[in-house]
Every structure is written in structure tokens, then in C-alpha cells.
Protein backbone atom coordinates (compact mmCIF):
# COMPACT_ATOMS: atom_id res chain seq x y z
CA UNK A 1 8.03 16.92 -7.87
CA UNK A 2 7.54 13.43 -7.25
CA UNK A 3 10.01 10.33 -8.36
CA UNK A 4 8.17 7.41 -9.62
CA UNK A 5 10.33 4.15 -10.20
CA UNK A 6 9.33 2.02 -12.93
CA UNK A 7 11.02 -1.33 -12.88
CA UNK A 8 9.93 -3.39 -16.43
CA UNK A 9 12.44 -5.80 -18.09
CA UNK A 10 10.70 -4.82 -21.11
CA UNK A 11 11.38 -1.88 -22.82
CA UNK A 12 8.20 -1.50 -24.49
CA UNK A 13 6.41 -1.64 -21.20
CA UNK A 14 8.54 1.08 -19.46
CA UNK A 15 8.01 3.20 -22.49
CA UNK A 16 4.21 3.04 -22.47
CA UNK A 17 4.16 3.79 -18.79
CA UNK A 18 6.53 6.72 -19.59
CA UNK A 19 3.95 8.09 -22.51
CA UNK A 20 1.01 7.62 -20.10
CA UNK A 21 3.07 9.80 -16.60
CA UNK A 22 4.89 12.46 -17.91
CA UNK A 23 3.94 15.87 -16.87
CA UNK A 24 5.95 18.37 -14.70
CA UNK A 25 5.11 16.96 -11.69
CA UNK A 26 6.45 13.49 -12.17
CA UNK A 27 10.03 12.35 -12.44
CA UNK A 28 10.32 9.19 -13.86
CA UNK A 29 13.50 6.57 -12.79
CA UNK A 30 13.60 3.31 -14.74
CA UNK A 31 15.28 0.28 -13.99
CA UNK A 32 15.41 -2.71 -16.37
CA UNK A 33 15.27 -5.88 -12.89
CA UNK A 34 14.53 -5.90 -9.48
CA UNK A 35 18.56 -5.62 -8.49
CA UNK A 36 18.22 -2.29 -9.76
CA UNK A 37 15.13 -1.31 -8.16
CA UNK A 38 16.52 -2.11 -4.91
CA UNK A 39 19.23 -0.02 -5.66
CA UNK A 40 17.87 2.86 -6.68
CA UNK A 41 15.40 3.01 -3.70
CA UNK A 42 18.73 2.97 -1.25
CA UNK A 43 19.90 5.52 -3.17
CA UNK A 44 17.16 8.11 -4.20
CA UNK A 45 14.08 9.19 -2.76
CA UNK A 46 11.11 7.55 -4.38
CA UNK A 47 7.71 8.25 -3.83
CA UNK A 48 6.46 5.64 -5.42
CA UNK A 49 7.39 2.30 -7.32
CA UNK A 50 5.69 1.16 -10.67
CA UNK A 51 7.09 -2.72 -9.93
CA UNK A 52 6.79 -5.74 -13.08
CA UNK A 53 6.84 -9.49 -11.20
CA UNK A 54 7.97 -11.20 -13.94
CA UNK A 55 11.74 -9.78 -14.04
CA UNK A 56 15.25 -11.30 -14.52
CA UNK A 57 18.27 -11.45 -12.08
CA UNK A 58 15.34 -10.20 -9.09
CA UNK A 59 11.99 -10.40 -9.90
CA UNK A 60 9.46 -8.00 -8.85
CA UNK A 61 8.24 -9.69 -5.27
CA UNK A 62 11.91 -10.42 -4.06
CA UNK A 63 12.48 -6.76 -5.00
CA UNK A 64 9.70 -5.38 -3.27
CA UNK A 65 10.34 -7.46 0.10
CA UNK A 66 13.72 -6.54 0.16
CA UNK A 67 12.54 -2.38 -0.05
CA UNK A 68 9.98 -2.80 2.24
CA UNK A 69 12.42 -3.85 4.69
CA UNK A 70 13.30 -0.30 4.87
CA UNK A 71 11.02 1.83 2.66
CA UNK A 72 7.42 2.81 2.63
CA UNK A 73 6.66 4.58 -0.35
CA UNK A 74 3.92 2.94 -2.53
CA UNK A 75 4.10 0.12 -4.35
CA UNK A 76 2.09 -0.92 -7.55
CA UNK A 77 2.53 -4.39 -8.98
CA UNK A 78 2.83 -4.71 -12.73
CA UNK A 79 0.58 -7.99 -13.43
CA UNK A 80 -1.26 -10.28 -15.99
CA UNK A 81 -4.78 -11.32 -15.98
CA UNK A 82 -2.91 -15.19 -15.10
CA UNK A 83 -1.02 -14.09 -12.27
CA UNK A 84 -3.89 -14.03 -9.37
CA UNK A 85 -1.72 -15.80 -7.07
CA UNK A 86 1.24 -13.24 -7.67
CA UNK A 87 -1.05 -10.79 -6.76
CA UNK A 88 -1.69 -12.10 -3.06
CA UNK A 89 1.26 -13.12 -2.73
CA UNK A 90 2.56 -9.31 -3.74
CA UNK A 91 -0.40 -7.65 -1.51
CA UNK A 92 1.20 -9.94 1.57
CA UNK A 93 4.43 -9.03 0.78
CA UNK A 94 3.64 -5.12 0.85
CA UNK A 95 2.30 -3.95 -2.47
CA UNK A 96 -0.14 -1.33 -2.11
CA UNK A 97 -2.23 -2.21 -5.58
CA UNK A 98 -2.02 -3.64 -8.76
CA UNK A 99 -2.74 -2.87 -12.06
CA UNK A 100 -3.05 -5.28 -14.54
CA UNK A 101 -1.34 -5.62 -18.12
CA UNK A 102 -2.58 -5.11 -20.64
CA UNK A 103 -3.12 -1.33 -19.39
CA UNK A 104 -5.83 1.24 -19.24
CA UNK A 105 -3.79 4.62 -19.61
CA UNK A 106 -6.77 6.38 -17.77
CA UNK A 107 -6.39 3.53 -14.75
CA UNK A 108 -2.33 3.98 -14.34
CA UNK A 109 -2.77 7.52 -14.12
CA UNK A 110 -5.80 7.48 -11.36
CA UNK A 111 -4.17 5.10 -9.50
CA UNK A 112 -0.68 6.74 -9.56
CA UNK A 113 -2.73 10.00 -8.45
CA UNK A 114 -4.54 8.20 -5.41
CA UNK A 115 -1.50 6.39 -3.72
CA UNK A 116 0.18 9.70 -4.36
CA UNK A 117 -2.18 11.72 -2.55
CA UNK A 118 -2.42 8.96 0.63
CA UNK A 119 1.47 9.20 0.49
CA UNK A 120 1.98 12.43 0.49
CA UNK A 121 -0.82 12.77 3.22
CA UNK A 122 0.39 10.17 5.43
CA UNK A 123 4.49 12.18 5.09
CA UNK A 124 2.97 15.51 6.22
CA UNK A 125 3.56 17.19 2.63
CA UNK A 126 -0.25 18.29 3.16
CA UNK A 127 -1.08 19.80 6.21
CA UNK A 128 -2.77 17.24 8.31
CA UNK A 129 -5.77 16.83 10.86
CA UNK A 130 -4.59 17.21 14.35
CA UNK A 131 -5.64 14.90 17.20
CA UNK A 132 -4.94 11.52 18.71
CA UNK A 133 -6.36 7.87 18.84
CA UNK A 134 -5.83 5.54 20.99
CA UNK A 135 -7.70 1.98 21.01
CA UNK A 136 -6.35 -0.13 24.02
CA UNK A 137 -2.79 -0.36 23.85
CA UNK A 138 -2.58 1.29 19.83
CA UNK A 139 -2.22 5.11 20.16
CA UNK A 140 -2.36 6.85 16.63
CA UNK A 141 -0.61 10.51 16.50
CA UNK A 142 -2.38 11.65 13.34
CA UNK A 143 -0.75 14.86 13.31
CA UNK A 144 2.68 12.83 13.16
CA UNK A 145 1.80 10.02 11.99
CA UNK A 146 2.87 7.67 13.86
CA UNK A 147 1.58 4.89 15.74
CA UNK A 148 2.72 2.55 18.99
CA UNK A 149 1.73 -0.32 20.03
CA UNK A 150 1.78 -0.64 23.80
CA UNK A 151 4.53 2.56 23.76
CA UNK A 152 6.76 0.59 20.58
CA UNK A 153 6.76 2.26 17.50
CA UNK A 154 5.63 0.17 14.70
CA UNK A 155 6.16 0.92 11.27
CA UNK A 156 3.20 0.98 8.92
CA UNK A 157 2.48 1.34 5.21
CA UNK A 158 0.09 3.86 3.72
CA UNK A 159 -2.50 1.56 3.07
CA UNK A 160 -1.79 -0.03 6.33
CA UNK A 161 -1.83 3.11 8.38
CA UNK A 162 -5.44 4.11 6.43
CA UNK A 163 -7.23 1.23 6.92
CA UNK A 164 -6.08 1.16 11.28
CA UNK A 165 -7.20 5.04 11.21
CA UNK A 166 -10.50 4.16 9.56
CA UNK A 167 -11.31 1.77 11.86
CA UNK A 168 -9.74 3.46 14.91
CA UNK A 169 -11.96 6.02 14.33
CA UNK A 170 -14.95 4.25 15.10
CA UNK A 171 -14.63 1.35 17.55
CA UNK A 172 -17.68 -1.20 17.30
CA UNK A 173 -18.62 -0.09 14.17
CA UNK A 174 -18.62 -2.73 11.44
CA UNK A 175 -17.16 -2.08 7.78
CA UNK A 176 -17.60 -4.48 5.26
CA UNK A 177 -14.68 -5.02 2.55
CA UNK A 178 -16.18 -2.47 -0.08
CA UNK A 179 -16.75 0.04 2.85
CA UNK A 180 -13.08 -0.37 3.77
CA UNK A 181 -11.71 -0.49 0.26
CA UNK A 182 -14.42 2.39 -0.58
CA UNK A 183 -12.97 4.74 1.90
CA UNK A 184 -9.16 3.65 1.44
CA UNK A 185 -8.71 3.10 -2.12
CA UNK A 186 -11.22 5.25 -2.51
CA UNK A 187 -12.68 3.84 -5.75
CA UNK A 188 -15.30 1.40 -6.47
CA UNK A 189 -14.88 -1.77 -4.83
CA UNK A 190 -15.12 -4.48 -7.65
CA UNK A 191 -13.25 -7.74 -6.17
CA UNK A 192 -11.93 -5.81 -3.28
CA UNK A 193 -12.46 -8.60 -0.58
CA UNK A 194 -9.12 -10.47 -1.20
CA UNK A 195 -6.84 -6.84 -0.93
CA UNK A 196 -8.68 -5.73 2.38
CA UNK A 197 -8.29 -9.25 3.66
CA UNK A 198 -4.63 -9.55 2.78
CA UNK A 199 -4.01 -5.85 4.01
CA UNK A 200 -5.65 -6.70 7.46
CA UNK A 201 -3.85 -9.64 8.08
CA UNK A 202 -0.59 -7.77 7.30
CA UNK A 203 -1.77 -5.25 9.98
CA UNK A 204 -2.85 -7.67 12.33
CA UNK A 205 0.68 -8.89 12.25
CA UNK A 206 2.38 -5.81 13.12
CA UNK A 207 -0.03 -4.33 16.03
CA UNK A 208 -1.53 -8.50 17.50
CA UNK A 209 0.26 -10.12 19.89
CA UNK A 210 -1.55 -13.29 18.26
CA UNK A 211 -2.35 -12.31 14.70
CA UNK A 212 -4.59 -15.64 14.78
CA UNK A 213 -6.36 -14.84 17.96
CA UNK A 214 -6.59 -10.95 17.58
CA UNK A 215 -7.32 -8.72 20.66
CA UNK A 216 -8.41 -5.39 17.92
CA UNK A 217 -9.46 -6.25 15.09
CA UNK A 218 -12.16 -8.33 14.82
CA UNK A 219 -14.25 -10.36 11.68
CA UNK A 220 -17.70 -10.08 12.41
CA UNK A 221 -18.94 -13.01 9.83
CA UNK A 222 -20.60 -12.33 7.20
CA UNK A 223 -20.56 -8.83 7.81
CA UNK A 224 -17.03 -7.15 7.73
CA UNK A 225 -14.14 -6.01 10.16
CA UNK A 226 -14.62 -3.99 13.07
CA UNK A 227 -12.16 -2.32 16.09
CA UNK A 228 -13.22 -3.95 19.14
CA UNK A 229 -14.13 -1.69 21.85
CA UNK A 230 -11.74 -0.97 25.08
């Protein structure tokens, strides 16, 4: 059973998104502002976190920043066509995706599904491949899931944590964005080059000693993102 937070000051909102999630493995938790989100992700275990920007009291990027501070779970921002910005803003902050209003019923569920499965996949609730990788200073303990950064521990989110494997994986090799979001996301990569750009410069910022002069991961112009060799 999974708990999925959805945080909508509008009623009408969190009822469509109830219509379009319930089934027996999903246990939905609403909350009507971001104050209560927060709240409720102290308190319960979420696995994931439906999240509106537009919210009163907290709205939905204060919210988020505030949970990521000490949860991971996935996080799927609630925006409109007109809110671009928001949505790089959110992506830097820690969102995971978006999904924008008004909704497809056939995209909430797919894309509740995939950052489920990557969840549940990077927490060891599937049984997971065994084996280390270590790039330089970055070791990755797959079969823990964890990774350090010259022997610290650094704390990364599913998408995060994907994207560094991917690449870890194959050191010189150059993806381009739709490669990367391809294999992450997995989905079709239609306007994926701002998410993978905002999700490596979040990781950059965690595992660089100079996120602006990176030692790991590397933009080949033109072409994509590669690991650099050691």
C-alpha cells in the first residue's frame, strides 16, 4: 500500500485526482495548503506527494523545500500551462515532475506509476541489482543505495540518484537530454532538455566541489552530458 499526498486548495481538484488514483493499492491523504503538507509528511510516511503551487497560507514550492529538507519521496508539481517559470523553479527546488492542469487522467496515473516504481526501487521494496560504482571520489552502493562523495554520505533524490547511476555506469560515454530523460523518466522525451538540465545542476551541487567548474560531470556541447573518466 502506498500513501500518496495530495495537497490542492481546491476541492474540485483534489476530488478529480481522487476519482482518477483510487484502487487498493493507493492510500490517498489530502491536505487543503502547503502548512499541512508539511505536516503530514513529519508525521506519516508518504511515498509520494501530488503538490498544487498556487496554495494559501504555504504555497506549493515553500512546502516542498521545506520537506525536502528531510524527505525524499517523490514529488509532482500541480501546474498551469502559464506557470513555466514555477516549473524550474519547482524542478530546482526538488520536484521530481510535473503535470500540468488541466489533466489527462491517463497521464496522472502513468506518471504516479513511474515515480512509484523508481521509489520503491531506489528504498529496496524490490529486490535490487547488486554491485558497486565508484567514479573518482563518488562510490555508488547500488545494493544499498547509497552514495559518498569522497567517504561523506550525500543524500540524493530518486531522480537524482537515477540519472548519477546512468551515467556512472558508463564513464566517457555521452547522453544527450532525451537519452537521459529516455532512460530516467522513462517516457518520450518531448521538451525534456530544461528537467535534465535543472536535475543535473541540482546533482552537481551535491557531489562538485565547484558546481560551476565540475570535476564529473561534464557538458559536451552540443551533444549531451557525460561522466568524465578517472
Amino acid at each position: 500500500m502506498y500513501n500518496i499526498l495530495i495537497c490542492d486548495d481546491e476541492k474540485d481538484i483534489r476530488a478529480a485526482l481522487r476519482i482518477y488514483l483510487t484502487n487498493e493499492l493507493y492510500n490517498l491523504i489530502e491536505a487543503e495548503n502547503g502548512r499541512q503538507a508539511v505536516e503530514i509528511a513529519d508525521s506519516r510516511e508518504i511515498h509520494l506527494a501530488l503538490m498544487d503551487i498556487m496554495m494559501p497560507e504555504m504555497d506549493g514550492l515553500a512546502a516542498m523545500e521545506k520537506i525536502r529538507e528531510k524527505h525524499n519521496f517523490p514529488i509532482l508539481l500541480l501546474t498551469a500551462k502559464s506557470e513555466d517559470h514555477d516549473k524550474i523553479m519547482g524542478l530546482n527546488l526538488g520536484a521530481d515532475d510535473y503535470i500540468t492542469k488541466p489533466f489527462n487522467p491517463l497521464e496522472v496515473q502513468a506518471r504516479v506509476r513511474s515515480q512509484l516504481r523508481r521509489y520503491t526501487n531506489l528504498g529496496g521494496m524490490e529486490k535490487p541489482k547488486s554491485g558497486t560504482l565508484t567514479v573518482g571520489g563518488i562510490e555508488m552502493d547500488d545494493e544499498k543505495k547509497q552514495v559518498t562523495v569522497d567517504g561523506e554520505p550525500i543524500s540524493l533524490t530518486p531522480m537524482e540518484y537515477n540519472i548519477l547511476k546512468l551515467l556512472m555506469e558508463s564513464p566517457g560515454r555521452v547522453y544527450s537530454s532525451a537519452q537521459i530523460y529516455q532512460s530516467v523518466w522513462n517516457e518520450a522525451a518531448y521538451g525534456s532538455e530544461s528537467a535534465v538540465a535543472v536535475h543535473i545542476r541540482h546533482l552537481r551541487e551535491k557531489i562538485e566541489i565547484n558546481p560551476s567548474e565540475p570535476r564529473y560531470i561534464k557538458v559536451v556541447w552540443g551533444l549531451g552530458y557525460k561522466m568524465e573518466k578517472m
